[in-house]
C-alpha atoms as a PDB file:
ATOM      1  CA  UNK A   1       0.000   0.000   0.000  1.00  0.00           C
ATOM      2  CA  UNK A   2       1.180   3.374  -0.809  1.00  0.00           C
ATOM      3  CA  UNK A   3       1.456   6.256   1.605  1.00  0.00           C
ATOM      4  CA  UNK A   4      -1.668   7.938   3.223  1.00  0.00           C
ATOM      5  CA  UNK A   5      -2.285  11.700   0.897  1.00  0.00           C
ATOM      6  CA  UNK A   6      -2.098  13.989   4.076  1.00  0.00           C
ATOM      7  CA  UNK A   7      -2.222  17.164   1.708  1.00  0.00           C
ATOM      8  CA  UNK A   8      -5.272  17.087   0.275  1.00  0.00           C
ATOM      9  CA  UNK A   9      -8.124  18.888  -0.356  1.00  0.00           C
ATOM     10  CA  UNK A  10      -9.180  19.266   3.478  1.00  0.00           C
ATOM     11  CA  UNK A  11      -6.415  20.462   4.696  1.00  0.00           C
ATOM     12  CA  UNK A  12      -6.177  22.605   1.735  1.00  0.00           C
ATOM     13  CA  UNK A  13      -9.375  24.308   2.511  1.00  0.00           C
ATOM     14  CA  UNK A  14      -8.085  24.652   6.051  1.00  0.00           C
ATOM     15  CA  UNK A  15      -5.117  26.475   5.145  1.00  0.00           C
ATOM     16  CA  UNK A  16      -7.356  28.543   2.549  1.00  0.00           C
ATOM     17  CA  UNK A  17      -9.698  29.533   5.502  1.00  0.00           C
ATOM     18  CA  UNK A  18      -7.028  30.146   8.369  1.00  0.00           C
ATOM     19  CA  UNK A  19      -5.250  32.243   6.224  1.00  0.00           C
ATOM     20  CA  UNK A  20      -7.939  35.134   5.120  1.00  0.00           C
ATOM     21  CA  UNK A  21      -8.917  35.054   8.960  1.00  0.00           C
ATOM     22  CA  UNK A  22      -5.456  35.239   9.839  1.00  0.00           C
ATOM     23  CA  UNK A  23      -5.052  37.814   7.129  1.00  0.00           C
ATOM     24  CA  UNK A  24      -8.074  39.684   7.860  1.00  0.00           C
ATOM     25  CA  UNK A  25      -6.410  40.669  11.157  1.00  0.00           C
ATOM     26  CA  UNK A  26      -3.115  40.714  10.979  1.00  0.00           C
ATOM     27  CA  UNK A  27      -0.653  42.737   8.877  1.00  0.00           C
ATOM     28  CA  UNK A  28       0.420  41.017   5.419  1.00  0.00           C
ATOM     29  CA  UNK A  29       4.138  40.319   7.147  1.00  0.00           C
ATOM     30  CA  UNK A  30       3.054  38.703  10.145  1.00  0.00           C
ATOM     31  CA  UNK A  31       0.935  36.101   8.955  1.00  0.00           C
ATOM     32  CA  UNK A  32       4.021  33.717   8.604  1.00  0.00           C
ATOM     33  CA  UNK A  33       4.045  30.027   6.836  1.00  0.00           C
ATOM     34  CA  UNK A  34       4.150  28.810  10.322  1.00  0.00           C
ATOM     35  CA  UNK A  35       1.623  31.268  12.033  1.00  0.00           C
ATOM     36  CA  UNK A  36      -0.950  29.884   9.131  1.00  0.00           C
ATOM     37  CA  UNK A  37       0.075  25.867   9.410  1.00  0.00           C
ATOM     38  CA  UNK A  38      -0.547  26.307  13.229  1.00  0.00           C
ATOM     39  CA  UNK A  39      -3.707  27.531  12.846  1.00  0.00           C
ATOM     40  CA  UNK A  40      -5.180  24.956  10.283  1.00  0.00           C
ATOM     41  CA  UNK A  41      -3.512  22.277  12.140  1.00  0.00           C
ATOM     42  CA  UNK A  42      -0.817  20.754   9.499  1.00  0.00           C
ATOM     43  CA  UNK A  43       2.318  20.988   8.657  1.00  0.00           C
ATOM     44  CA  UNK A  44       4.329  24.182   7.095  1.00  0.00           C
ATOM     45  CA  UNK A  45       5.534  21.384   4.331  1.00  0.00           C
ATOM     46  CA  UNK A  46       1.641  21.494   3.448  1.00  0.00           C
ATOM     47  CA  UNK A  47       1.928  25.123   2.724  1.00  0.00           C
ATOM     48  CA  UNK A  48       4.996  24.448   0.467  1.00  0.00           C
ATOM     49  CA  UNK A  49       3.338  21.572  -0.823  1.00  0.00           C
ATOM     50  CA  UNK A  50      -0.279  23.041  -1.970  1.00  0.00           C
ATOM     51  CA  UNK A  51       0.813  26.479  -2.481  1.00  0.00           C
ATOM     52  CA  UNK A  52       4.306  26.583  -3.893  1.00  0.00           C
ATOM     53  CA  UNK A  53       4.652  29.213  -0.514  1.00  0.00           C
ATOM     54  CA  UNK A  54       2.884  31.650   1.392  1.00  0.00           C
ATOM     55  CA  UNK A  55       2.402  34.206  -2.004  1.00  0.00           C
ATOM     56  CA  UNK A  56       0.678  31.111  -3.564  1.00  0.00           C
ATOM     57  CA  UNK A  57      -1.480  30.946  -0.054  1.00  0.00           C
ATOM     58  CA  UNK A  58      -2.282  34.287  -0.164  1.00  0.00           C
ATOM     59  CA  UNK A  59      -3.480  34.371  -3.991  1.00  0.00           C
ATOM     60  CA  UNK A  60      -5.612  31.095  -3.045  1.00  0.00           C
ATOM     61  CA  UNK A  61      -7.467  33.264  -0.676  1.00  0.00           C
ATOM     62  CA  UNK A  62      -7.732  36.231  -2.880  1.00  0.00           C
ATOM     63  CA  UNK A  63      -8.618  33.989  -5.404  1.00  0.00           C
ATOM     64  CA  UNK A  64     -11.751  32.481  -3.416  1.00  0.00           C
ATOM     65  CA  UNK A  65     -12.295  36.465  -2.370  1.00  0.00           C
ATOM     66  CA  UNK A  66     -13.325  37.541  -6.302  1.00  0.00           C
ATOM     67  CA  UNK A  67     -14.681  34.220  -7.642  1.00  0.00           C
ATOM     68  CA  UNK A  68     -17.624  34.634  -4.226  1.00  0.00           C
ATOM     69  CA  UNK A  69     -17.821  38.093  -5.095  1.00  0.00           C
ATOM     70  CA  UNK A  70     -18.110  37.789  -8.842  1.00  0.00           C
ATOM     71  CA  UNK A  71     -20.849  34.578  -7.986  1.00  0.00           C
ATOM     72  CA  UNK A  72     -22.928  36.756  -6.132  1.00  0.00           C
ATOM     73  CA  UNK A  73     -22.843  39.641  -8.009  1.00  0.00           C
ATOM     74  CA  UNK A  74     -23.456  37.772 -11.610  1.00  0.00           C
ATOM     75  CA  UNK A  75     -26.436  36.159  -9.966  1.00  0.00           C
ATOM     76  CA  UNK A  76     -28.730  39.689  -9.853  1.00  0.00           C
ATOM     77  CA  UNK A  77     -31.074  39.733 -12.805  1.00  0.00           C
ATOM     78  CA  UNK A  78     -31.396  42.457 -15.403  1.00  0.00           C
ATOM     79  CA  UNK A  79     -34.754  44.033 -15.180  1.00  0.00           C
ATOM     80  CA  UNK A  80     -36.411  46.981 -17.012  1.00  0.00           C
ATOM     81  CA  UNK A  81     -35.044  49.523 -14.974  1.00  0.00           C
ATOM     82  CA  UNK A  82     -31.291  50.405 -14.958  1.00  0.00           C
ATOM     83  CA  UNK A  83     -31.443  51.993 -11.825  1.00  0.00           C
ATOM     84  CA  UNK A  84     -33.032  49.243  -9.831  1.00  0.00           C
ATOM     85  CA  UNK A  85     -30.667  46.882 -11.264  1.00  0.00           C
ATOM     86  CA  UNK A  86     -27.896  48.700 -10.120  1.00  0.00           C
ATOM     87  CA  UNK A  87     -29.170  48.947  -6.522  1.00  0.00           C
ATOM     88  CA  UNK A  88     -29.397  45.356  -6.362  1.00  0.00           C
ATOM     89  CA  UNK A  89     -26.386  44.777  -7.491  1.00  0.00           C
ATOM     90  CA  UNK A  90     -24.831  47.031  -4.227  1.00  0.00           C
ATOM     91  CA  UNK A  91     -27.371  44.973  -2.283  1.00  0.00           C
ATOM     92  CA  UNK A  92     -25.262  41.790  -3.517  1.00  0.00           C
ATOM     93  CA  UNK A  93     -22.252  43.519  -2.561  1.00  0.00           C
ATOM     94  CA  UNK A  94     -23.007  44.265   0.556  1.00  0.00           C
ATOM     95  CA  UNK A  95     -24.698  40.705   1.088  1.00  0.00           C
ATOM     96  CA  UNK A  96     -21.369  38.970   0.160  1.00  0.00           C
ATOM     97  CA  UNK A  97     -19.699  41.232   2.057  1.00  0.00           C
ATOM     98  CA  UNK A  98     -21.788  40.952   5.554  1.00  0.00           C
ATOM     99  CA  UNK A  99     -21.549  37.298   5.093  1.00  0.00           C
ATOM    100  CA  UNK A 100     -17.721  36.777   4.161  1.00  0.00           C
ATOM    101  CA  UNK A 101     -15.799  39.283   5.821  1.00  0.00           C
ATOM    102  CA  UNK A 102     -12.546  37.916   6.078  1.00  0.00           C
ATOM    103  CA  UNK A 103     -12.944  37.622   2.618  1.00  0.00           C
ATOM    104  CA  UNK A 104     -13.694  40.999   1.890  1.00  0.00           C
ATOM    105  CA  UNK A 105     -11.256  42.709   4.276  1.00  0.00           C
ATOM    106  CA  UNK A 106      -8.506  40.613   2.344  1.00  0.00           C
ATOM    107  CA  UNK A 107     -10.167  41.826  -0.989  1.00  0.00           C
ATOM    108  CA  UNK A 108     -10.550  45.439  -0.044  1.00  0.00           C
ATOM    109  CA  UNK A 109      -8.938  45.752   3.200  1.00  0.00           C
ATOM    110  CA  UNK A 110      -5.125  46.875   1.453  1.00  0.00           C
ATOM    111  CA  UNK A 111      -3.641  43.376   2.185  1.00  0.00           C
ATOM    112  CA  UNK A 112      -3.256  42.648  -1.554  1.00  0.00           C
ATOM    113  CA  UNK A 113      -4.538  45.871  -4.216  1.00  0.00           C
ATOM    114  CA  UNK A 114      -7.701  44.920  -6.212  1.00  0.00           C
ATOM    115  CA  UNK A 115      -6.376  43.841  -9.846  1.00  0.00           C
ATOM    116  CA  UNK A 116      -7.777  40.858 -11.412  1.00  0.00           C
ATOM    117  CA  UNK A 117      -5.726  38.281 -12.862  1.00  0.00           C
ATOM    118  CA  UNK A 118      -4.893  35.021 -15.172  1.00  0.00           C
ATOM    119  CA  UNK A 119      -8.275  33.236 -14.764  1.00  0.00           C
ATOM    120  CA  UNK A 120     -10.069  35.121 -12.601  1.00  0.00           C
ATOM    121  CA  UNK A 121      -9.509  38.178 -14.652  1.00  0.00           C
ATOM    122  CA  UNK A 122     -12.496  36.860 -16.548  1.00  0.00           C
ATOM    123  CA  UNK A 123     -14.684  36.861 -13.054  1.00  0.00           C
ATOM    124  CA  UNK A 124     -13.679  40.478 -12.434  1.00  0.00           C
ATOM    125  CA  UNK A 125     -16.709  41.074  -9.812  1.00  0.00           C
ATOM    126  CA  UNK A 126     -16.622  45.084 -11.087  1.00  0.00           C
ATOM    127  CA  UNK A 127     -17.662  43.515 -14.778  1.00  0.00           C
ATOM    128  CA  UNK A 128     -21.485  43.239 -13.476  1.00  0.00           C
ATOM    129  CA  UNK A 129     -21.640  47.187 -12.204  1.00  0.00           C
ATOM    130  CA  UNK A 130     -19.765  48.574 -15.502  1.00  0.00           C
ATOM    131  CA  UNK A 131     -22.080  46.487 -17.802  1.00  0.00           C
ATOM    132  CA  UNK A 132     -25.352  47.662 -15.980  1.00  0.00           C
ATOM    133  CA  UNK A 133     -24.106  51.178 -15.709  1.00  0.00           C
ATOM    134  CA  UNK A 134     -23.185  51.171 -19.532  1.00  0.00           C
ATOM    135  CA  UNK A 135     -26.487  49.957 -19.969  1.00  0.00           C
ATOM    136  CA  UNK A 136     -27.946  53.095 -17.944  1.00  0.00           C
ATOM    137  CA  UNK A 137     -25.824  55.342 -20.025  1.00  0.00           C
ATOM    138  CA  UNK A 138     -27.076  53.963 -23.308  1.00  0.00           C
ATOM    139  CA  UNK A 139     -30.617  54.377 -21.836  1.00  0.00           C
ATOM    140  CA  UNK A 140     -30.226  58.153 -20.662  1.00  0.00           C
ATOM    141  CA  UNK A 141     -30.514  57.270 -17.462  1.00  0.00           C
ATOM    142  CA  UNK A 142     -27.337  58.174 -16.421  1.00  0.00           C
ATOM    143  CA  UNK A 143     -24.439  60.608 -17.577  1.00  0.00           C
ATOM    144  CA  UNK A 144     -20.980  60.061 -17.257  1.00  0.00           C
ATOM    145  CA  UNK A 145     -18.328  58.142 -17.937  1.00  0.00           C
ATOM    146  CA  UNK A 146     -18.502  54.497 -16.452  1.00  0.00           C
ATOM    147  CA  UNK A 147     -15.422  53.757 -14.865  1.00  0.00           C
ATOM    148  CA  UNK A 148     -15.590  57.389 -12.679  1.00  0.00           C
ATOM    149  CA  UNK A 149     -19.285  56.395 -12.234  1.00  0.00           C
ATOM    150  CA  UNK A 150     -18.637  53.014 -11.271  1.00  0.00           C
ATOM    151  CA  UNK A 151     -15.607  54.209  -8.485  1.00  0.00           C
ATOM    152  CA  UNK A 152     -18.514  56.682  -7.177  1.00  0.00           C
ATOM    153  CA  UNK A 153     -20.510  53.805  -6.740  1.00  0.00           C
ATOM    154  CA  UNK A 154     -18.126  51.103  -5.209  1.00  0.00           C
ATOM    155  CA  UNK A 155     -16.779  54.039  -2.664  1.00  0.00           C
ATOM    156  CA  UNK A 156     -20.119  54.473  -1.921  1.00  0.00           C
ATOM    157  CA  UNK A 157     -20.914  50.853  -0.658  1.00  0.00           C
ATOM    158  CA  UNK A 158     -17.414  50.359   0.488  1.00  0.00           C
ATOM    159  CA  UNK A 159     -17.729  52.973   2.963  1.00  0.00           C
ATOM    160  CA  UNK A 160     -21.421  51.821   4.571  1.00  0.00           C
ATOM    161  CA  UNK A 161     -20.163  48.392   4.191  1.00  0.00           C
ATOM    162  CA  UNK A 162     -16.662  48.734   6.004  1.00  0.00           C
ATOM    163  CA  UNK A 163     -18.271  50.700   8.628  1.00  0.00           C
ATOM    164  CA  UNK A 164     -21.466  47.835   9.461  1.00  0.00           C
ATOM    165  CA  UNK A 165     -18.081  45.227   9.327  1.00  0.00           C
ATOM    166  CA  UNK A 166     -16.150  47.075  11.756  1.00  0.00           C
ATOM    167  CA  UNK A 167     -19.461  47.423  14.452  1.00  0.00           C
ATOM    168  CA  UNK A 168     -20.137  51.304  13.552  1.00  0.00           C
ATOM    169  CA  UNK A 169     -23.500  50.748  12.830  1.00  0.00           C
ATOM    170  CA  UNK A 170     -25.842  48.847  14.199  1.00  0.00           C
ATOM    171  CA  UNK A 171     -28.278  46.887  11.700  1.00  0.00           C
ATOM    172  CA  UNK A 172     -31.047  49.217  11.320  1.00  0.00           C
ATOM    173  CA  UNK A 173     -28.767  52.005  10.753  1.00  0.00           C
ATOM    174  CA  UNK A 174     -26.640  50.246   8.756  1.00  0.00           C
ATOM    175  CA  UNK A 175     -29.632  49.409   6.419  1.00  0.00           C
ATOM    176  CA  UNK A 176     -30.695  52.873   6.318  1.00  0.00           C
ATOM    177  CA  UNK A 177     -27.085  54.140   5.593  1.00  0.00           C
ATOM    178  CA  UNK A 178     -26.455  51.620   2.800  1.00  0.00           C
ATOM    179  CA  UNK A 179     -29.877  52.747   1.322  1.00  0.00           C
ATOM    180  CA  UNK A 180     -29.890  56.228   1.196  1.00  0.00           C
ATOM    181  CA  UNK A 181     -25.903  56.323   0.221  1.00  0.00           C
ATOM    182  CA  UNK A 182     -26.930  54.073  -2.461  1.00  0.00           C
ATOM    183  CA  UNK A 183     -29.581  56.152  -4.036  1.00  0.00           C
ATOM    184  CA  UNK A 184     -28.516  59.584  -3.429  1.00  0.00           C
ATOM    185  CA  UNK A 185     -24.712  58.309  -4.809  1.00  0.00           C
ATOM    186  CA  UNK A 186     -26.573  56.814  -8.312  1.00  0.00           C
ATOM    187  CA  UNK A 187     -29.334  59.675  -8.160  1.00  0.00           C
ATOM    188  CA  UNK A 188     -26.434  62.036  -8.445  1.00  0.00           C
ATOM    189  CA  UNK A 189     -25.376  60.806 -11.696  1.00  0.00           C
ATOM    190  CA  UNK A 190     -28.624  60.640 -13.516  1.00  0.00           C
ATOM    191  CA  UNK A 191     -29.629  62.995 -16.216  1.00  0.00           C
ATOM    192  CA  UNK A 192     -31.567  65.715 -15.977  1.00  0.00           C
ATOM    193  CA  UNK A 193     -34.530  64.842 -17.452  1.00  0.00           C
ATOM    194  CA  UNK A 194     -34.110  61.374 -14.167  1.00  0.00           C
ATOM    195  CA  UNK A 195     -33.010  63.230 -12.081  1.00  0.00           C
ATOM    196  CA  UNK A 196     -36.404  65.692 -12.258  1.00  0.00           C
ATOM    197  CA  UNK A 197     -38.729  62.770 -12.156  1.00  0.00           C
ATOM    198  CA  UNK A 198     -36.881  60.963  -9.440  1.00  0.00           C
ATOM    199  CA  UNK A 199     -37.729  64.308  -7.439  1.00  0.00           C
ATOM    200  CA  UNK A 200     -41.164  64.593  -7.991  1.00  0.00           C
ATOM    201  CA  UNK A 201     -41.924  60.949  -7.752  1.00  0.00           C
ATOM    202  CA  UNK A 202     -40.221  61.729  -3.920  1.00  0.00           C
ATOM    203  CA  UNK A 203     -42.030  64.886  -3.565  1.00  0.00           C
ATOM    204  CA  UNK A 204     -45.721  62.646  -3.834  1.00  0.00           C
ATOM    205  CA  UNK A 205     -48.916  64.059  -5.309  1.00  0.00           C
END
């Protein structure tokens, strides 16, 4: 009989996990080989092994960070209006985001820059919000130009969302925040002619 396969895909997953909690809360130089083979329980060979080192561990995790992202975010359904699209398509991103935040604080929290690569360039999770805000554009819905109205966006639910992650808000507020951030941010870049009848629809009879 051969050998027992100690690295496999469990303690793969192990390693995967320890390391974006690890490097959710920890500066990129102190989460060591060891430090993240102590935590899942294995060996630092397995590290070596799996991951070719801790840079391969670390784009594993970032990996895993944009393929959930881009999931969730590809899974919102076009509808007949560009602007409710787009809200539920923050509403995914904050969703993911609540529910994975060690993920998210590795995507966005400065341990590695946000730049899409090899295959999961083609799962860039920003792909979703560019095509629905082209979309909006097309439609004179919205005017601008859709990468700056895209970065409006994403700093927009980045900031509500890293606050309700960090225990700033509570739930209620942090619902209300996202909401009204959400809207007035994409009401902002509407066109006139929206923009008025956005108003009165507010304003009532």
């Amino acid at each position: 009989m051969g050998r027992p396969k100690t690295n496999d895909e469990a303690v793969r997953e192990r390693l995967v996990v320890c390391a974006g909690e690890l490097l959710a809360t920890r500066p990129r130089e102190s989460v060591t080989v060891r430090a993240v083979a102590a935590a899942a329980e294995t060996s630092t060979t397995a590290v070596y092994s799996l991951f070719g080192g801790k840079d391969g561990l670390i784009g594993a995790v970032r990996d895993r960070a944009v393929v959930g992202l881009f999931r969730e975010v590809s899974a919102v359904p076009a509808s007949a209006d560009p602007l409710a699209d787009l809200y539920a398509l923050a509403v995914a991103y904050r969703r993911w985001g609540c529910g994975h935040s060690h993920l998210y604080t590795v995507l966005f929290g400065g341990v590695q820059s946000f730049d899409p690569s090899g295959e999961v360039g083609a799962g860039d999770p920003i792909r979703p919000l560019l095509a629905a805000i082209d979309r909006a554009v097309t439609e004179s819905v919205l005017a601008g130009e859709a990468t700056s109205i895209a970065l409006s966006i994403w700093a927009a639910m980045h900031g509500v969302v890293t606050l309700e992650l960090a225990g700033a808000l509570d739930a209620a507020t942090a619902d209300s925040a996202f909401r009204s951030t959400v809207h007035a941010t994409l009401r902002g870049w509407t066109t006139p002619a929206v923009f008025s009848s956005l108003r009165r629809a507010e304003a009532g009879p």
